[in-house]
PDB file of N, CA and C in Angstrom:
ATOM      1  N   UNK A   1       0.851  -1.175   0.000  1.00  0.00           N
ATOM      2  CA  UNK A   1       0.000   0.000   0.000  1.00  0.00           C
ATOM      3  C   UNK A   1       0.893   1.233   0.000  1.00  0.00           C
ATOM      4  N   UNK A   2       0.531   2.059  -1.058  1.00  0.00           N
ATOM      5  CA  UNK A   2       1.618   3.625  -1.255  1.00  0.00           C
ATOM      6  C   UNK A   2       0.702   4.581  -0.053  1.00  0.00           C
ATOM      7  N   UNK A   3       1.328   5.621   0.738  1.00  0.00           N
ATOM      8  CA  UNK A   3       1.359   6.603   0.796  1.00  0.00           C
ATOM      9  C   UNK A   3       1.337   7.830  -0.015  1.00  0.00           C
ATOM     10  N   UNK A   4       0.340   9.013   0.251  1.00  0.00           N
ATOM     11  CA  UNK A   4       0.769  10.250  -0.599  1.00  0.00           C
ATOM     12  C   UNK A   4      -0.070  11.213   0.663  1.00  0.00           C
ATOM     13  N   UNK A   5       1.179  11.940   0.499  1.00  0.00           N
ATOM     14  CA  UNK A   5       0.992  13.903   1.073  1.00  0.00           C
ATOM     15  C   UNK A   5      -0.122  14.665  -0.232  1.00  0.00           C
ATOM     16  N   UNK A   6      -1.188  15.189   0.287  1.00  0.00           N
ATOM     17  CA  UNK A   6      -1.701  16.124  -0.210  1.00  0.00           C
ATOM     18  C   UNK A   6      -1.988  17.447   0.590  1.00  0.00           C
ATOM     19  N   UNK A   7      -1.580  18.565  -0.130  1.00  0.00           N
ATOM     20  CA  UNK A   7      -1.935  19.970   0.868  1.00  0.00           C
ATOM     21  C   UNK A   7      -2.974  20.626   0.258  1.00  0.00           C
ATOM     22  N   UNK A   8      -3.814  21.084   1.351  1.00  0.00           N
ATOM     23  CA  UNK A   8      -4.980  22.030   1.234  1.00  0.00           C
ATOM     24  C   UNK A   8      -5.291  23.407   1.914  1.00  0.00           C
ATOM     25  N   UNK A   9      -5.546  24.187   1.212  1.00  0.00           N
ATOM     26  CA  UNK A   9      -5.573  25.462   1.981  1.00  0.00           C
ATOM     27  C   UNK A   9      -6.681  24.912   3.161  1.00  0.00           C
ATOM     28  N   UNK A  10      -6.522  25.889   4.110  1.00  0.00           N
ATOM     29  CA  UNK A  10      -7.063  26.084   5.834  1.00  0.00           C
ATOM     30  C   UNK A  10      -8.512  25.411   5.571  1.00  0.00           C
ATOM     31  N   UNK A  11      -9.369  26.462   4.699  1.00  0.00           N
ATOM     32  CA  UNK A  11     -10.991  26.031   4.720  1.00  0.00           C
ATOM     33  C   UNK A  11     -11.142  24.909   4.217  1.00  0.00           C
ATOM     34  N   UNK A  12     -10.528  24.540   2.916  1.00  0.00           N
ATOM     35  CA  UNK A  12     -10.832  23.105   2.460  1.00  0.00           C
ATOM     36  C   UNK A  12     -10.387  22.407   3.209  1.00  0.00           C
ATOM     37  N   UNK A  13      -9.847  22.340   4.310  1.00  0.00           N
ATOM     38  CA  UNK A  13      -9.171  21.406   4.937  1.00  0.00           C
ATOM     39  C   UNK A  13     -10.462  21.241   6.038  1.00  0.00           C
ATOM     40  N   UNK A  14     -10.628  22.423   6.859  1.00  0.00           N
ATOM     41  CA  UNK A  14     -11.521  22.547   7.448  1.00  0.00           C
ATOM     42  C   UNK A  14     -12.887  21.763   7.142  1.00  0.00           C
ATOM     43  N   UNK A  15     -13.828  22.427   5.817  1.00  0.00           N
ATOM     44  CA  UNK A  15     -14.833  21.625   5.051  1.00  0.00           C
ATOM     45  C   UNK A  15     -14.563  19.914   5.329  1.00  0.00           C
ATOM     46  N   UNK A  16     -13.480  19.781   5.095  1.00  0.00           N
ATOM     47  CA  UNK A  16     -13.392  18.021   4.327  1.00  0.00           C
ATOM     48  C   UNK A  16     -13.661  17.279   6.059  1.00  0.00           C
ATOM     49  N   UNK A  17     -12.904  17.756   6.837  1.00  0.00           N
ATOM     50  CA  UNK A  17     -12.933  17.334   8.750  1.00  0.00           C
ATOM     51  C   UNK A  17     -14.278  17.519   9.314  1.00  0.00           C
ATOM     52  N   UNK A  18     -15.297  19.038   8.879  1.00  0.00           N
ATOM     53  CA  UNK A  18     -16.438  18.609   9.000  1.00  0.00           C
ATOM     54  C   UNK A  18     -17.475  17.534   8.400  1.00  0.00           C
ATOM     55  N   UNK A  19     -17.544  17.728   7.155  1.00  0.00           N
ATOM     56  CA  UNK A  19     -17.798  16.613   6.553  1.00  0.00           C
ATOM     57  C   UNK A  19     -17.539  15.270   6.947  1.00  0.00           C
ATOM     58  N   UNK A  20     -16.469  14.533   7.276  1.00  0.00           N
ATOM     59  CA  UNK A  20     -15.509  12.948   7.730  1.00  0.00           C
ATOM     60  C   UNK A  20     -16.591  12.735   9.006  1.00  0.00           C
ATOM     61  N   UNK A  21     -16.324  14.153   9.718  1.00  0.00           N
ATOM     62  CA  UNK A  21     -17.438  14.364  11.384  1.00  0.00           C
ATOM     63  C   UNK A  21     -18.323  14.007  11.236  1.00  0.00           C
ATOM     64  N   UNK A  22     -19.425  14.296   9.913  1.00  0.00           N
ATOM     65  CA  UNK A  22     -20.429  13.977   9.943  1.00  0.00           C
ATOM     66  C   UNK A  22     -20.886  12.705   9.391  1.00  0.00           C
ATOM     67  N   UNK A  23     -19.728  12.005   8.794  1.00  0.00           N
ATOM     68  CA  UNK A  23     -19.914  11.103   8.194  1.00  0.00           C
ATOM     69  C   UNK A  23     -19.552   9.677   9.101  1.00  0.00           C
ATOM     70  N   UNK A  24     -18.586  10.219  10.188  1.00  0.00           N
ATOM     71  CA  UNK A  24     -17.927   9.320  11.548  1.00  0.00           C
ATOM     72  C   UNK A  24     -17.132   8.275  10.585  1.00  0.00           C
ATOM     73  N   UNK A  25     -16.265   9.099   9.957  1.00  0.00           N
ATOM     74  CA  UNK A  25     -14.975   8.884   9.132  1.00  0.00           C
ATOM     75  C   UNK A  25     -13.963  10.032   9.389  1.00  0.00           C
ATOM     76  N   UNK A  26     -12.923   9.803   9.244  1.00  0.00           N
ATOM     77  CA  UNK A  26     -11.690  10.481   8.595  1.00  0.00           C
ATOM     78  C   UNK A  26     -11.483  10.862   7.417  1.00  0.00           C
ATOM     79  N   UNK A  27     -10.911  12.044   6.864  1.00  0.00           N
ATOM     80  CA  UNK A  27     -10.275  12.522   5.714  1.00  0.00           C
ATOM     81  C   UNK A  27      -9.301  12.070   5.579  1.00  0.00           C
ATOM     82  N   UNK A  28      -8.657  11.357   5.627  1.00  0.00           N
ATOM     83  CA  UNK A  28      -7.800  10.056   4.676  1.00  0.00           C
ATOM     84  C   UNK A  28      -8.842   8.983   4.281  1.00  0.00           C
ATOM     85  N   UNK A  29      -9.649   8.557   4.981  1.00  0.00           N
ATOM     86  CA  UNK A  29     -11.206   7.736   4.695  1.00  0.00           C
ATOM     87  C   UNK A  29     -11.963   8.158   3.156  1.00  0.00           C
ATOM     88  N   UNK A  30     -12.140   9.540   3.501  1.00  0.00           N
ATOM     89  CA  UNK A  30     -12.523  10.250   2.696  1.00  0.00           C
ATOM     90  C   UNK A  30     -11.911  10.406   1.462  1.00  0.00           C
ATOM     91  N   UNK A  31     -10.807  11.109   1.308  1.00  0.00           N
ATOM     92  CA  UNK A  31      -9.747  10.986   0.199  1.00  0.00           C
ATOM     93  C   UNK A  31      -9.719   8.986  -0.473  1.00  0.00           C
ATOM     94  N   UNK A  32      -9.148   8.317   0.242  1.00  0.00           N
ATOM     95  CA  UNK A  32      -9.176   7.230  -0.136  1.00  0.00           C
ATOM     96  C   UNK A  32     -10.270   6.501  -0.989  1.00  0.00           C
ATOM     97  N   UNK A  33     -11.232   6.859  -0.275  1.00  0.00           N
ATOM     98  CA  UNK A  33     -13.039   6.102  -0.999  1.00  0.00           C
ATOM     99  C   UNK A  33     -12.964   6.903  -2.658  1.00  0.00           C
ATOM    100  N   UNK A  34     -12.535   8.294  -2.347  1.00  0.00           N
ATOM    101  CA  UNK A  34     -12.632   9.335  -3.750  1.00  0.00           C
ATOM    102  C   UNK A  34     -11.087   8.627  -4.818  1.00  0.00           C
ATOM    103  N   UNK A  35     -10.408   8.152  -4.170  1.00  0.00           N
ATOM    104  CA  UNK A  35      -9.855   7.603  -5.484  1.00  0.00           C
ATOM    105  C   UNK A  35      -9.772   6.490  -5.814  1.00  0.00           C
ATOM    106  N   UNK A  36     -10.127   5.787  -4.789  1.00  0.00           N
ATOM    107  CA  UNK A  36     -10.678   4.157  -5.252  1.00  0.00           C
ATOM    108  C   UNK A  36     -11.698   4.014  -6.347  1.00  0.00           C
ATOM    109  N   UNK A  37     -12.975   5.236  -5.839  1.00  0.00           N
ATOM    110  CA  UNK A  37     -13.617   4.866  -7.350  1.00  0.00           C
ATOM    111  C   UNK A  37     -13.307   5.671  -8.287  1.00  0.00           C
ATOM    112  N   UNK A  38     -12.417   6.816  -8.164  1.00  0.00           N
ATOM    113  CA  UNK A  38     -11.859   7.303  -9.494  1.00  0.00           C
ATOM    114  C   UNK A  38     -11.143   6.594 -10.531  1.00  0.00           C
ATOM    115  N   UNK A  39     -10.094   5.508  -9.441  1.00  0.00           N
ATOM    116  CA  UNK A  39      -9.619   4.570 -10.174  1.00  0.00           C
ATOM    117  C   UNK A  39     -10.364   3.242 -10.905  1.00  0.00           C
ATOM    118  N   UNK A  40     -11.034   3.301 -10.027  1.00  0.00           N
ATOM    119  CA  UNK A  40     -11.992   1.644 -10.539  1.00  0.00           C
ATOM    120  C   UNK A  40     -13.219   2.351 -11.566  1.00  0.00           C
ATOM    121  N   UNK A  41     -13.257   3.982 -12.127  1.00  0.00           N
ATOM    122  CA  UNK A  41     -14.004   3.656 -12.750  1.00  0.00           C
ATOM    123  C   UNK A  41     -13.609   3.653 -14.619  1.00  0.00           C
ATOM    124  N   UNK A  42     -14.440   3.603 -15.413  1.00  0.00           N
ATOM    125  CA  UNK A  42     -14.338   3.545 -16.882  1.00  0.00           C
ATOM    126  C   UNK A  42     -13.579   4.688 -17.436  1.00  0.00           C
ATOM    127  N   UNK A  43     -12.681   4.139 -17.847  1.00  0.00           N
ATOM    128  CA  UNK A  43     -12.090   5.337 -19.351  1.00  0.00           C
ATOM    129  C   UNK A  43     -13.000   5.732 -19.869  1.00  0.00           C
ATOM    130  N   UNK A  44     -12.579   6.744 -20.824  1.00  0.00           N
ATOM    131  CA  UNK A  44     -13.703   6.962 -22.176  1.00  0.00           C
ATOM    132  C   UNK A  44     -13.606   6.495 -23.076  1.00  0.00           C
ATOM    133  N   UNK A  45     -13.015   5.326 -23.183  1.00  0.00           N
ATOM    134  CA  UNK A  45     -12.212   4.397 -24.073  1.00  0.00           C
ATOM    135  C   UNK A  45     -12.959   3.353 -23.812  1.00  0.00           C
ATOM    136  N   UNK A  46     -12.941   2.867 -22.549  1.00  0.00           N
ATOM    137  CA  UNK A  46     -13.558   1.887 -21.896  1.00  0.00           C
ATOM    138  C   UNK A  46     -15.377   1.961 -22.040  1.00  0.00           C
ATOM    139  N   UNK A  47     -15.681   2.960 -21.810  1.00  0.00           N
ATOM    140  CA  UNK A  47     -16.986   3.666 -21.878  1.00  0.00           C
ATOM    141  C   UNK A  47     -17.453   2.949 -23.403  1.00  0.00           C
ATOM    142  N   UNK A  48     -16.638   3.520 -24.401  1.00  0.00           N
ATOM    143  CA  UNK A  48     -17.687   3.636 -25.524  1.00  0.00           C
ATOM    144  C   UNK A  48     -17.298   2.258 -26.102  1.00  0.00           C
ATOM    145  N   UNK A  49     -16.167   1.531 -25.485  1.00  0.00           N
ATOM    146  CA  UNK A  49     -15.622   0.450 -25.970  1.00  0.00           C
ATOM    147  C   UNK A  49     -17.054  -0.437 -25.902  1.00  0.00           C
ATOM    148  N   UNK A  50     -17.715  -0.506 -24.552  1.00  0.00           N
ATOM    149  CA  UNK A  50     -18.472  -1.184 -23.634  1.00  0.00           C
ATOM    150  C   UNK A  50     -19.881  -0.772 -24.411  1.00  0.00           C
ATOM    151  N   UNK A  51     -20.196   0.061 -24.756  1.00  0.00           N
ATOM    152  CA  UNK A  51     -21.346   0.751 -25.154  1.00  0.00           C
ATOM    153  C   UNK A  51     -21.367  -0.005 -26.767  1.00  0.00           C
ATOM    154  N   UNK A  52     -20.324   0.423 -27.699  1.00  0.00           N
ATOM    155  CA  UNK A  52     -20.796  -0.329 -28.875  1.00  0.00           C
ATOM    156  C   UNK A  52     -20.983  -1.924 -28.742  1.00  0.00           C
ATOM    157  N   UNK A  53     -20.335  -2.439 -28.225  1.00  0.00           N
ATOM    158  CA  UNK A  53     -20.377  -4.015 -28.022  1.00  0.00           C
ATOM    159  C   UNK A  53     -21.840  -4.416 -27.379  1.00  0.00           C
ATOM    160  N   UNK A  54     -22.507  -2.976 -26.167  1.00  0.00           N
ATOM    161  CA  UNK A  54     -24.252  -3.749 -25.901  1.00  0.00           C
ATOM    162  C   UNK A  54     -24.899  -3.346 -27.375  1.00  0.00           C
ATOM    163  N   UNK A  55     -24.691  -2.266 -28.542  1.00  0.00           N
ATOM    164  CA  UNK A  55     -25.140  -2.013 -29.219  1.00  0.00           C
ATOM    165  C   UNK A  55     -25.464  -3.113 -30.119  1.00  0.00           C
ATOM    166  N   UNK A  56     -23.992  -3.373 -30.435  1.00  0.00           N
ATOM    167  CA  UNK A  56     -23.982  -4.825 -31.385  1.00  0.00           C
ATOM    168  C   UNK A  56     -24.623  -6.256 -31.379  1.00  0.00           C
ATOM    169  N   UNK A  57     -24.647  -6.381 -29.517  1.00  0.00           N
ATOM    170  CA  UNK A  57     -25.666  -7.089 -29.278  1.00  0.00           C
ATOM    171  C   UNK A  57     -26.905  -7.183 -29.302  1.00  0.00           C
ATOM    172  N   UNK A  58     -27.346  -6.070 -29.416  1.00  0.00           N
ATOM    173  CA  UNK A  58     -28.730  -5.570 -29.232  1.00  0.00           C
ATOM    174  C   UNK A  58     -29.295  -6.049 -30.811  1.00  0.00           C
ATOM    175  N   UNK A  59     -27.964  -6.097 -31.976  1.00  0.00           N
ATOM    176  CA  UNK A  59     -28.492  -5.860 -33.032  1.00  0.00           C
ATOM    177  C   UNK A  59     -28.832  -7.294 -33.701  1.00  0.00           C
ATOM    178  N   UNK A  60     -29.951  -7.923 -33.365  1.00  0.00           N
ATOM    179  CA  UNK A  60     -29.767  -9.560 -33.646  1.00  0.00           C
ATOM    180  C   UNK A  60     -30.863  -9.781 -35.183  1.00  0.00           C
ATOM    181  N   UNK A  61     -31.066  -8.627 -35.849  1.00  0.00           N
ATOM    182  CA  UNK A  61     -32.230  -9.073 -36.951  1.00  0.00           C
ATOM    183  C   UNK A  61     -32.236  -8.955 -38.337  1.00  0.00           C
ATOM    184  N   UNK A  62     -30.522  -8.637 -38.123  1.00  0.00           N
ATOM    185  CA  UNK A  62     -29.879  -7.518 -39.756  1.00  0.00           C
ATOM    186  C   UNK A  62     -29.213  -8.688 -40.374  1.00  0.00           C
ATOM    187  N   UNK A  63     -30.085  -8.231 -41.685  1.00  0.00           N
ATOM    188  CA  UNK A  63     -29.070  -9.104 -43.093  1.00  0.00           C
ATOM    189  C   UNK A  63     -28.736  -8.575 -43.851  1.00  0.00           C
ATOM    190  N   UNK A  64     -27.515  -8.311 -44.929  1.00  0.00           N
ATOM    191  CA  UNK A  64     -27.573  -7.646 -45.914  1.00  0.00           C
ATOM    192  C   UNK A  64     -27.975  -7.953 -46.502  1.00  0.00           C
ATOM    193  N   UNK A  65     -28.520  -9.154 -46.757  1.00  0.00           N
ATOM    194  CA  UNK A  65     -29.129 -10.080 -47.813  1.00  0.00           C
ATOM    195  C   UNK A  65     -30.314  -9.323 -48.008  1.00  0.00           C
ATOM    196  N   UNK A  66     -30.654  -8.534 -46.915  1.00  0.00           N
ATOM    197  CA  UNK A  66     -32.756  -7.965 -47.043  1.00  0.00           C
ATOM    198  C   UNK A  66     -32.639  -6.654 -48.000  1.00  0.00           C
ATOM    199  N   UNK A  67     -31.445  -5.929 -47.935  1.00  0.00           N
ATOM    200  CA  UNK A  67     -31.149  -4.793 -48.683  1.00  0.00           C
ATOM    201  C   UNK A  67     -31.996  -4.967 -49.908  1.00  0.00           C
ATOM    202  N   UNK A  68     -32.244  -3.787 -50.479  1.00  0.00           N
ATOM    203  CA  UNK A  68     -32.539  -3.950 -52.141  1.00  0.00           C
ATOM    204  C   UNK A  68     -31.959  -4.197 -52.971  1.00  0.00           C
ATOM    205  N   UNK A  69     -31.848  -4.559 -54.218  1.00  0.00           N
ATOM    206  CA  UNK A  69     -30.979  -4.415 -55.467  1.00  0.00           C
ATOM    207  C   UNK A  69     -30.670  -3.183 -55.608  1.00  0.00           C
ATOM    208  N   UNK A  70     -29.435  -3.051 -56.399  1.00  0.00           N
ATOM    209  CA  UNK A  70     -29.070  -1.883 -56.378  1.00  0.00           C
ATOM    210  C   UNK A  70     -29.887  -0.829 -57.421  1.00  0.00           C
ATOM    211  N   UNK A  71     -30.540  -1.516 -58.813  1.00  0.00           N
ATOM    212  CA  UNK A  71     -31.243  -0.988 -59.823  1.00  0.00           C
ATOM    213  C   UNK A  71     -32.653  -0.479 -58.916  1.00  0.00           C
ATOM    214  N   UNK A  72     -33.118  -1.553 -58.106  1.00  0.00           N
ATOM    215  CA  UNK A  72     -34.447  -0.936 -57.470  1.00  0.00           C
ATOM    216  C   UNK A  72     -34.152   0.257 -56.500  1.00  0.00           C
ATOM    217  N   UNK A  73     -32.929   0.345 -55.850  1.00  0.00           N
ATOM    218  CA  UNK A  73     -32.550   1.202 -54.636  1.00  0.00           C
ATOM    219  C   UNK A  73     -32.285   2.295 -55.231  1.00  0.00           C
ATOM    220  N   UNK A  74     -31.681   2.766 -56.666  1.00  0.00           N
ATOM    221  CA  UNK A  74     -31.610   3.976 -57.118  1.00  0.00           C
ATOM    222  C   UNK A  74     -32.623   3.912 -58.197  1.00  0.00           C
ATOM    223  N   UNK A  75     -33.881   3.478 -58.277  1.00  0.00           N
ATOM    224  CA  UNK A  75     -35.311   3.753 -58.974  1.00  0.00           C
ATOM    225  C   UNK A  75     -35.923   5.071 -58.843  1.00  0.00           C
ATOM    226  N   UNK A  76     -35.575   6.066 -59.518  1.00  0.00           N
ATOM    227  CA  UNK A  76     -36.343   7.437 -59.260  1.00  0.00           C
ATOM    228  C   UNK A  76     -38.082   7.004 -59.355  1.00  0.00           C
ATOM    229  N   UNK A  77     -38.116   6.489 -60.070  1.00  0.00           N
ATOM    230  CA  UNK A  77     -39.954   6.201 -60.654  1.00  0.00           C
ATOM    231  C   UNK A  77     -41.232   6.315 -59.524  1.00  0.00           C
ATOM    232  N   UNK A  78     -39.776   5.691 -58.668  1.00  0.00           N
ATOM    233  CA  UNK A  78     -41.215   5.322 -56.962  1.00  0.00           C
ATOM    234  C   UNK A  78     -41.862   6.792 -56.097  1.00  0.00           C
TER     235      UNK A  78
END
């Protein structure tokens, strides 16, 4: 497990100790929980990686085979 020093001016420091108080935690508690899920959460890489793949799944009814011909698909007449 790493260690890290972070400094905060007086009030934010203040804010974060009331807050921990009210929460009947500590601000290292506090800090810690905030980058655990910063870390554990999704890239935006990860995000859209994840997002096209439910898309693709979603997509279970497509053939190209259903397309038109190409003479009927550029038919001005219709």
């Amino acid at each position: 497990m790493k260690n890290i020093t972070v400094s905060l001016d007086d009030e934010t420091y203040r804010r974060a100790r009331m807050i921990a108080a009210q929460r009947d935690t500590s601000v290292s508690a506090l800090v810690k929980r905030f980058l655990v899920d910063l870390a554990s959460g999704e890239t935006e890489f990860e995000r859209l990686k994840r997002l096209e793949r439910e898309t693709r799944e979603r997509i279970t009814d497509f053939s190209a085979s259903e397309n038109l011909p190409r003479d009927q698909l550029y038919d001005r007449r219709l």
